[in-house]
C-alpha atoms as a PDB file:
ATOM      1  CA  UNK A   1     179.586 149.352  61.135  1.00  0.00           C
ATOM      2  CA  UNK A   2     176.164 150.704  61.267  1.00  0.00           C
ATOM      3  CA  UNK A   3     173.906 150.053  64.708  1.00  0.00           C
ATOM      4  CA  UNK A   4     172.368 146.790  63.646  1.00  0.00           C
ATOM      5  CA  UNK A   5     169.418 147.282  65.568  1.00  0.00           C
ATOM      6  CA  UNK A   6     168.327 150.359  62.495  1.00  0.00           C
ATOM      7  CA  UNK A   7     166.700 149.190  59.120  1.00  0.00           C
ATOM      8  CA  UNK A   8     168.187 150.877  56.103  1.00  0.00           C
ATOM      9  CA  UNK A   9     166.054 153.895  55.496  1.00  0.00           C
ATOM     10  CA  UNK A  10     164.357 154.350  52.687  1.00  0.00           C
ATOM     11  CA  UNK A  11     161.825 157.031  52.860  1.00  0.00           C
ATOM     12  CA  UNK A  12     159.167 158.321  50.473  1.00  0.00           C
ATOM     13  CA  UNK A  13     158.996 162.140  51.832  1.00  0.00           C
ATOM     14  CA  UNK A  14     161.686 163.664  54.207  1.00  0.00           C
ATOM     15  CA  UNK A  15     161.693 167.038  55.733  1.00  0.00           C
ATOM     16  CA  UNK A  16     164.394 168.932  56.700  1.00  0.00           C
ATOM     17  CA  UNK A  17     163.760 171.412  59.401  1.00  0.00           C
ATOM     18  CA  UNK A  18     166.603 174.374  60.255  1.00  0.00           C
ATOM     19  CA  UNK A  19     167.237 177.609  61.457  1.00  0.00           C
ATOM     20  CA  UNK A  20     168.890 179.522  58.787  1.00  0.00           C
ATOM     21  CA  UNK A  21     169.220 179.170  55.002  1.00  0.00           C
ATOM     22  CA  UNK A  22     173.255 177.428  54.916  1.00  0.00           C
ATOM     23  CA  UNK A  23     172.382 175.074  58.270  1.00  0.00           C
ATOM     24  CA  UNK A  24     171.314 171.995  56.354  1.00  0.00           C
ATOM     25  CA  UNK A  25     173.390 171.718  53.512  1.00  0.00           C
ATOM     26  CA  UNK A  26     176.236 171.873  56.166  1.00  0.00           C
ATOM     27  CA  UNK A  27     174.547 169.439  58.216  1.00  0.00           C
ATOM     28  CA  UNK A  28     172.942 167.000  55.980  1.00  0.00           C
ATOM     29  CA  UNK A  29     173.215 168.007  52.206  1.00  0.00           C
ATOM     30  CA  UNK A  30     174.404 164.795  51.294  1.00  0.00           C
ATOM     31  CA  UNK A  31     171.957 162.702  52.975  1.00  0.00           C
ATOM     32  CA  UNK A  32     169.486 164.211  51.609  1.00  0.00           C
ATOM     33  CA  UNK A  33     171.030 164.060  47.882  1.00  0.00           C
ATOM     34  CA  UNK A  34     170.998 160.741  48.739  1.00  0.00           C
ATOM     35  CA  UNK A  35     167.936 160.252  49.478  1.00  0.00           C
ATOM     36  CA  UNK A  36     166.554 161.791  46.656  1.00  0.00           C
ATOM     37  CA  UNK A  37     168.370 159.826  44.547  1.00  0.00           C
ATOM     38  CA  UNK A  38     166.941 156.655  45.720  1.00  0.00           C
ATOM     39  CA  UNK A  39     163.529 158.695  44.801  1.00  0.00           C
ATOM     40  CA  UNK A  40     162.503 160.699  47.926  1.00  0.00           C
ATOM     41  CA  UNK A  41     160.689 163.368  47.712  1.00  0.00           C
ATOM     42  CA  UNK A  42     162.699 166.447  49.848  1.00  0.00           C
ATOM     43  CA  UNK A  43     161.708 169.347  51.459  1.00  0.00           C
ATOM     44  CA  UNK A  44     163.536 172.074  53.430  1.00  0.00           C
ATOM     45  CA  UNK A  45     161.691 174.371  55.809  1.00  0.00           C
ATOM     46  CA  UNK A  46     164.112 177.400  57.363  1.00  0.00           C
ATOM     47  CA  UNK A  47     162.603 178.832  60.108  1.00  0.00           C
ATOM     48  CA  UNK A  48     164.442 182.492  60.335  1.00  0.00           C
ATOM     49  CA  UNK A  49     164.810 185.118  57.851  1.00  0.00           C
ATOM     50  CA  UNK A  50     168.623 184.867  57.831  1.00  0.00           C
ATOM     51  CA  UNK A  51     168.550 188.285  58.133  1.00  0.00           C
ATOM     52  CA  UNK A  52     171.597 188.767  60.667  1.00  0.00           C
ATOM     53  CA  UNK A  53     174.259 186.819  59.049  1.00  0.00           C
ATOM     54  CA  UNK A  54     176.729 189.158  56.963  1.00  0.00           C
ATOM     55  CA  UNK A  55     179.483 191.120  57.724  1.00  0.00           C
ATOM     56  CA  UNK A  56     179.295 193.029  55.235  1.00  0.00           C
ATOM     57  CA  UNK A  57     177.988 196.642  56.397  1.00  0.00           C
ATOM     58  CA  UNK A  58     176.937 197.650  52.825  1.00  0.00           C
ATOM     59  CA  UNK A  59     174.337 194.713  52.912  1.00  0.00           C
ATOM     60  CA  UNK A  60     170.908 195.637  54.163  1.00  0.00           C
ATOM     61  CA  UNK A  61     169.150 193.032  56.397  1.00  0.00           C
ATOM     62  CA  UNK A  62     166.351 193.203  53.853  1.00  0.00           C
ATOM     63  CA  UNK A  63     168.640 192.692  50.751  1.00  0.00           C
ATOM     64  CA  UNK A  64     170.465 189.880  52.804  1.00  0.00           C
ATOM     65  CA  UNK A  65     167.314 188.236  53.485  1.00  0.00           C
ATOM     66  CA  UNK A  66     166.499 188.051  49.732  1.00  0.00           C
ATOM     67  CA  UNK A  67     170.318 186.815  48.813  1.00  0.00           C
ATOM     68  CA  UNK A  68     169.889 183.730  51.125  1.00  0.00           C
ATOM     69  CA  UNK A  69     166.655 182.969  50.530  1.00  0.00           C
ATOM     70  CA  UNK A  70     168.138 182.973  46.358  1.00  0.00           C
ATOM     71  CA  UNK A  71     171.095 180.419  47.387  1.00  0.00           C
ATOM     72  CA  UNK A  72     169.020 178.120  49.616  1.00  0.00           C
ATOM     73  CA  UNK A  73     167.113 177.614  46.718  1.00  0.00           C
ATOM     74  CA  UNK A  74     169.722 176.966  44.365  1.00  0.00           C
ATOM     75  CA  UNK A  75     171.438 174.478  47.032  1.00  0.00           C
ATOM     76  CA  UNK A  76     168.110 172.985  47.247  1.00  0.00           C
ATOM     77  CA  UNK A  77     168.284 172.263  43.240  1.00  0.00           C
ATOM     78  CA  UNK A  78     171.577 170.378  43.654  1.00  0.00           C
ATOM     79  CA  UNK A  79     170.617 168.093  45.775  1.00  0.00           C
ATOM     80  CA  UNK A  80     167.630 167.239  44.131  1.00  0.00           C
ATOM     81  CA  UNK A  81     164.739 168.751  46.534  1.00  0.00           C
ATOM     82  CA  UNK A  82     161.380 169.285  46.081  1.00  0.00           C
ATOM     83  CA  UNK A  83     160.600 171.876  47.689  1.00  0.00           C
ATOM     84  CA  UNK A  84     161.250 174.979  50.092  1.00  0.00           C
ATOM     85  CA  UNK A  85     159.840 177.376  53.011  1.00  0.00           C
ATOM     86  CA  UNK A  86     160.639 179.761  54.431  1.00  0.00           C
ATOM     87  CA  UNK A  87     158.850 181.045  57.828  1.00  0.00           C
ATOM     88  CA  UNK A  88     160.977 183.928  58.128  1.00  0.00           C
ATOM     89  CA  UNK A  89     161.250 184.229  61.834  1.00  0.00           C
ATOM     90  CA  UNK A  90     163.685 187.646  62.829  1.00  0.00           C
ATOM     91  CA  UNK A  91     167.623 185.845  62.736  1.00  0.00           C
ATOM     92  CA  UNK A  92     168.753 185.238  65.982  1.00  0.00           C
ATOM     93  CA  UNK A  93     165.587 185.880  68.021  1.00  0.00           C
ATOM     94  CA  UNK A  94     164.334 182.476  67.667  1.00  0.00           C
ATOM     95  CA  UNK A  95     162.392 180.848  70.758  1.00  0.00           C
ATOM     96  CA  UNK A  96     160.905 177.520  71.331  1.00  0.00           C
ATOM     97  CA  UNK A  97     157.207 179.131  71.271  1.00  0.00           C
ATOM     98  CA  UNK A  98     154.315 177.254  70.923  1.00  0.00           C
ATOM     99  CA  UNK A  99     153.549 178.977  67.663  1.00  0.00           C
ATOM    100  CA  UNK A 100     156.992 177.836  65.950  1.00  0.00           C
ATOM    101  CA  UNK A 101     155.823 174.512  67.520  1.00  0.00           C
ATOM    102  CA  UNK A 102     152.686 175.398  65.576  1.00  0.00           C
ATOM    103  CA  UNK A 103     154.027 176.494  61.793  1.00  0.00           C
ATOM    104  CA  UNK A 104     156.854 173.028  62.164  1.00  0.00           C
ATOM    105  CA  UNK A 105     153.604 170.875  62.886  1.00  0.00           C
ATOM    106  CA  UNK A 106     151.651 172.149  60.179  1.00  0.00           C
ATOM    107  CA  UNK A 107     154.503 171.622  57.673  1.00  0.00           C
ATOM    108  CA  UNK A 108     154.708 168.132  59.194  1.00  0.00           C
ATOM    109  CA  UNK A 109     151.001 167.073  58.656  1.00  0.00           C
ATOM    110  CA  UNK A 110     151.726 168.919  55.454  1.00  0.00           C
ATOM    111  CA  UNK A 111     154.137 166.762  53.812  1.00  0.00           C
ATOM    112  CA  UNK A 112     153.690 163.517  56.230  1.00  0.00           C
ATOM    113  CA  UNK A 113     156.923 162.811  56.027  1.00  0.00           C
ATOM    114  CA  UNK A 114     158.808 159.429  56.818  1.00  0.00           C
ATOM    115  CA  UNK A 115     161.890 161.486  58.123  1.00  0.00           C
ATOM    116  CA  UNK A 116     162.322 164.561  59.603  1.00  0.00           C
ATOM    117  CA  UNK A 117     166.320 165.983  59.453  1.00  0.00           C
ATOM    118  CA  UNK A 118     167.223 168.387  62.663  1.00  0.00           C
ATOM    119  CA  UNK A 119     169.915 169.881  64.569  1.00  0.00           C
ATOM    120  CA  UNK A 120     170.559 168.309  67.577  1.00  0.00           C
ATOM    121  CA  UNK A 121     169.717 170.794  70.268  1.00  0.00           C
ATOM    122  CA  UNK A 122     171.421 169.145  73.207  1.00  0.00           C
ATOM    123  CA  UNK A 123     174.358 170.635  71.649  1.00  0.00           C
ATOM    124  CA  UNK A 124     175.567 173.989  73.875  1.00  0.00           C
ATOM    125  CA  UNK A 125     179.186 173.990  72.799  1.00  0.00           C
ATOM    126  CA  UNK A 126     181.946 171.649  71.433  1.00  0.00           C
ATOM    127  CA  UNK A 127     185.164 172.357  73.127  1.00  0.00           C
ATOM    128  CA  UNK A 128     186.986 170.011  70.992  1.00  0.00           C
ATOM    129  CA  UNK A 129     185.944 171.755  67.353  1.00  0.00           C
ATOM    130  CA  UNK A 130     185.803 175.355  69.807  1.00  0.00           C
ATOM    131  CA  UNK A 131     182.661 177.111  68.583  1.00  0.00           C
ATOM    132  CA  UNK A 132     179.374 177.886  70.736  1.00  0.00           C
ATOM    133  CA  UNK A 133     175.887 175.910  69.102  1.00  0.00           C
ATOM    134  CA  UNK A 134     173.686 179.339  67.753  1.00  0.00           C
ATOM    135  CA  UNK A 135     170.774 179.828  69.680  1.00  0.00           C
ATOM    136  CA  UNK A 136     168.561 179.600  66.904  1.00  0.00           C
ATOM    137  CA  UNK A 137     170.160 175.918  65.940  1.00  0.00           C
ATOM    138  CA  UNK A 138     168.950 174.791  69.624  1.00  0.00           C
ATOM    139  CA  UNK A 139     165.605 176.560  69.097  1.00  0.00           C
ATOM    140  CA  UNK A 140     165.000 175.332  65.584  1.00  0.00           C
ATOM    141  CA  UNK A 141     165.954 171.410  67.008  1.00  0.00           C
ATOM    142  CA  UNK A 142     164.140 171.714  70.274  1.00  0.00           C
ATOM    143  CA  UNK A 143     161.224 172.872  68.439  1.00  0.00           C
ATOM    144  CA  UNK A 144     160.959 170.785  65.872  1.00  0.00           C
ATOM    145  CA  UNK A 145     161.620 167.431  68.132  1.00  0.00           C
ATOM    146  CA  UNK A 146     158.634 168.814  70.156  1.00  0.00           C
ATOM    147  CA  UNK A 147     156.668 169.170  66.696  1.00  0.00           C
ATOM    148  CA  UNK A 148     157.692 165.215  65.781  1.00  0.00           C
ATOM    149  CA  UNK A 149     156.510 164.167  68.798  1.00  0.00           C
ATOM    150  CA  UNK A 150     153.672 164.563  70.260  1.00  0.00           C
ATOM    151  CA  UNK A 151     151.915 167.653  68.544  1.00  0.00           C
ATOM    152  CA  UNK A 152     151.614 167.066  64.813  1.00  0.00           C
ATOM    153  CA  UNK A 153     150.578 163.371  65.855  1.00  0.00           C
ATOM    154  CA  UNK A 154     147.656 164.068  68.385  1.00  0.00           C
ATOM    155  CA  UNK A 155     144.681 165.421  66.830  1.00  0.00           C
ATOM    156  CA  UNK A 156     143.282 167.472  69.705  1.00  0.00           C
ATOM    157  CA  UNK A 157     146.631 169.712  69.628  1.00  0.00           C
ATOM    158  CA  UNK A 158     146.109 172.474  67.456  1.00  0.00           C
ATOM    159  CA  UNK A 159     142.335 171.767  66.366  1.00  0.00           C
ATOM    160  CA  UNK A 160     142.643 174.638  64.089  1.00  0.00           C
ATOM    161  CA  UNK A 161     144.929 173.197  61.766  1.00  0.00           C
ATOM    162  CA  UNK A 162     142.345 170.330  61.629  1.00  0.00           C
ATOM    163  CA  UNK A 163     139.923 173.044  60.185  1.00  0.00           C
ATOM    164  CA  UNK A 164     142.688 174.321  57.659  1.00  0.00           C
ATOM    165  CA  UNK A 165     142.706 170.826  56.954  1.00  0.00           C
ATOM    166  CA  UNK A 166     145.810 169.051  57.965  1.00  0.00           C
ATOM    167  CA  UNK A 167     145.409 165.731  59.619  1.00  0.00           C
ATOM    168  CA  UNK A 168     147.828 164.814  62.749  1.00  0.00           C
ATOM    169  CA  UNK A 169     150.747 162.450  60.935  1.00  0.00           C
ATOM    170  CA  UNK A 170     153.327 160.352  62.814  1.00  0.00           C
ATOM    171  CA  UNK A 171     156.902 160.447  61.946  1.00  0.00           C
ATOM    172  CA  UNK A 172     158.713 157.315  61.635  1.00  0.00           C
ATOM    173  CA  UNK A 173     162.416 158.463  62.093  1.00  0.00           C
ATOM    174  CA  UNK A 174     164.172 161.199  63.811  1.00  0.00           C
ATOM    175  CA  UNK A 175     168.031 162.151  62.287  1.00  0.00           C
ATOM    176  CA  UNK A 176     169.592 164.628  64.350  1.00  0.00           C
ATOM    177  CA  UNK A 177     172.935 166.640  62.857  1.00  0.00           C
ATOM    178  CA  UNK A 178     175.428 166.005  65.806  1.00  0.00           C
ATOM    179  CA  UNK A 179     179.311 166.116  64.572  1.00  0.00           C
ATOM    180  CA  UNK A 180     180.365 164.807  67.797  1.00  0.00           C
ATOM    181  CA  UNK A 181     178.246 161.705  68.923  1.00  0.00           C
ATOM    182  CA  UNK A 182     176.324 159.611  65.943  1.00  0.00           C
ATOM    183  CA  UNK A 183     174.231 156.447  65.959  1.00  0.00           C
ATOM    184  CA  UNK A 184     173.653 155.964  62.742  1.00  0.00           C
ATOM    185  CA  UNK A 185     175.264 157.038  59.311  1.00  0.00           C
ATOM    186  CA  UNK A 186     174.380 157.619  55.876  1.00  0.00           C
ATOM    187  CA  UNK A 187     176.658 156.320  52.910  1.00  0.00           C
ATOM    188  CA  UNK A 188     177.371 159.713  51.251  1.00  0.00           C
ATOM    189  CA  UNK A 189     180.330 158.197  49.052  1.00  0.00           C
ATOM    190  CA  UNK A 190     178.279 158.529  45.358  1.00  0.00           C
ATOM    191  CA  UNK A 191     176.623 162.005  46.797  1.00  0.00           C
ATOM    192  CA  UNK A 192     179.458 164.338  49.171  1.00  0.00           C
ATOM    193  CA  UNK A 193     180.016 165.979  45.657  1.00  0.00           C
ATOM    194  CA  UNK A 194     176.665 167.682  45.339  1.00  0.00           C
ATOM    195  CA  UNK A 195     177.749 168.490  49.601  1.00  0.00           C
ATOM    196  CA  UNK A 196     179.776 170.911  47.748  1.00  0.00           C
ATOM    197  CA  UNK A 197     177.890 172.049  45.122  1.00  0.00           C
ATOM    198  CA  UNK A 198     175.119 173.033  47.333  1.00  0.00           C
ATOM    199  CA  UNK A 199     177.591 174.889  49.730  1.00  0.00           C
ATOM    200  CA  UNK A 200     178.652 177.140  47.024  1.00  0.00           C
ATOM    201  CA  UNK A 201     175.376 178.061  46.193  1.00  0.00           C
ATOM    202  CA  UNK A 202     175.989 180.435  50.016  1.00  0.00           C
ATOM    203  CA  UNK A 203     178.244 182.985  48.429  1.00  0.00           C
ATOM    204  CA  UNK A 204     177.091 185.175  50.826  1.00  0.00           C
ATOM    205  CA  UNK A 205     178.249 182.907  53.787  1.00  0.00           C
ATOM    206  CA  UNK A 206     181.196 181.049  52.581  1.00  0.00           C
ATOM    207  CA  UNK A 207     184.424 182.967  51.281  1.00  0.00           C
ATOM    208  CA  UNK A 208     186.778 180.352  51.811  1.00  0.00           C
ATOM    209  CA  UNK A 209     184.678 176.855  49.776  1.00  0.00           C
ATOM    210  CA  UNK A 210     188.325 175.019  49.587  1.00  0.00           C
ATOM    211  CA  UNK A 211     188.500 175.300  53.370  1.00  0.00           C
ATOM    212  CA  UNK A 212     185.319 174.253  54.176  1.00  0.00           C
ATOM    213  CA  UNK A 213     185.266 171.477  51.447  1.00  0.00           C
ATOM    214  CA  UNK A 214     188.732 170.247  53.191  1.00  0.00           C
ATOM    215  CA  UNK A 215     187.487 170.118  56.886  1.00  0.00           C
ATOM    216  CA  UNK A 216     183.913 168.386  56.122  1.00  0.00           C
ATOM    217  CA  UNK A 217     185.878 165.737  53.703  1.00  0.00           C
ATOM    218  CA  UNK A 218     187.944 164.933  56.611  1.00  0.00           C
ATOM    219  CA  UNK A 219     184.304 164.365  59.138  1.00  0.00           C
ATOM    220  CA  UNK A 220     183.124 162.767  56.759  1.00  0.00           C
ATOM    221  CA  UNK A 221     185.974 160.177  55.993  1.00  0.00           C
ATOM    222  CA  UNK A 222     185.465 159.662  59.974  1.00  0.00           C
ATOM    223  CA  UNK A 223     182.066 159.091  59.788  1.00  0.00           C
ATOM    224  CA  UNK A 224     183.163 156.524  57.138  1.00  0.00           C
ATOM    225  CA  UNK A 225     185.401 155.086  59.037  1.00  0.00           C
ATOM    226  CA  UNK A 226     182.890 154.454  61.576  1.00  0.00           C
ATOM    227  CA  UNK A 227     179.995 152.757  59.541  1.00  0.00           C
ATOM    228  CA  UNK A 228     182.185 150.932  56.853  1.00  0.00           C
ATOM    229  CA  UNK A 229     181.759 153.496  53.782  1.00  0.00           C
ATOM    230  CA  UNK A 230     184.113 155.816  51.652  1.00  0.00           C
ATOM    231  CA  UNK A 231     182.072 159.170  53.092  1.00  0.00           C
ATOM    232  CA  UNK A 232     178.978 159.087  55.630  1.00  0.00           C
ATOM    233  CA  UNK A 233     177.028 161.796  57.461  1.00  0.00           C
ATOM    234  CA  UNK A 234     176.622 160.915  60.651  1.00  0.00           C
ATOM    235  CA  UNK A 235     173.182 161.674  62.501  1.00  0.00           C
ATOM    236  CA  UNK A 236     171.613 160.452  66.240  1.00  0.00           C
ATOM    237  CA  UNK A 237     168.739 158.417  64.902  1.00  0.00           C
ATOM    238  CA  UNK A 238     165.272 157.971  66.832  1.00  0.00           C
ATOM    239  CA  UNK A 239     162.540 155.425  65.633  1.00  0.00           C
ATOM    240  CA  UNK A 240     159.182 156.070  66.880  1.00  0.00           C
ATOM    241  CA  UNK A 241     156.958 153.600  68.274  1.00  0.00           C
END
């Protein structure tokens, strides 16, 4: 069953923070249908341009950039989002830098929200499901932890977002994507369809949707398994004092 020691979350604003246009509808796509179902407003904010991921040698990096950017925001539709940035940082050159510390925080004091979705970037590799974590994934979640906690919360970091006019804000909860080790799961069971949806919105990225649709129904009937649902995401959860 779900940790007893977490409250049910039921947030007003989330944020979901990611490297690439694809990363959270994979990760957490439907958590955060979920959540905006129960009435949260949702955001997404992809830090890179996406501008690297195609093997397709007829594709320009500029006209791929403008393809994902077009099916994050579709995927964003399904699942009921609010709203969507893009920071366009070069694909696969991202690097925990104080100024993506910087643009994460400002989106943070931005929004305020509740929750703020991120990769998990104590993830290297995973020799069990055999693939090596993108360097950009560890950026984006090392980055974005760092934003959480402490810089969009202390008002003397970054005084010049003060004069743009963002207060510092303090994040409640922390929900890492981890497929391995989880704390704390979200009951997906009325929402893994819109998982899908969403996913198919990345043409561009996915050739094979049956495939994909088949191995993420099987995680999450684990992650079910685990916290006492039909379908869950499963996410390392931090509360902030």
């Amino acid at each position: 069953m779900p940790d007893i020691n977490f409250p049910p979350l039921k947030p007003k604003v989330v944020l979901g923070v990611a490297a690439h246009p694809d990363d959270l509808d994979f990760g957490a796509s439907a958590s955060m249908a979920k959540f905006a179902a129960d009435g949260a407003d949702v955001y997404y904010l992809i830090l890179t341009d996406g501008s690297k991921g195609s093997d397709d040698r007829s594709l320009t990096s500029k006209e791929l950039v403008k393809i994902r950017q077009e099916e994050q925001r579709a995927a964003l539709l399904v699942i009921g989002g609010k709203g969507i940035t893009f920071l366009n940082y070069p694909d696969g050159e991202l690097e925990v830098g104080i100024e993506l510390k910087r643009d994460i925080a400002r989106q943070i004091r931005n929004l305020k929200p509740d929750v703020v979705v991120t990769m998990d970037p104590t993830i290297l590799y995973s020799v069990r499901r055999g693939f090596i974590n993108h360097t950009d994934h560890r950026a984006a979640g090392q980055a974005t932890i760092d934003a959480v906690f402490p810089l969009a919360r202390d008002h003397l970091t970054f005084p010049e977002l003060l004069d743009e006019g963002f207060e510092p804000h303090k994040v409640k909860t922390l929900l890492l994507t981890n497929f391995d080790h989880q704390n704390y799961w979200v009951d997906v069971s009325e929402t893994l369809d819109k998982k899908w949806q969403a996913l198919k919105s990345h043409a561009s990225q996915i050739k094979n949707i049956d495939g994909v649709r088949e191995n993420f129904t099987k995680l999450a009937e684990e992650a079910g398994k685990k916290a006492g649902y039909k379908y869950a995401e499963g996410f390392m959860r931090i509360d902030l004092n």
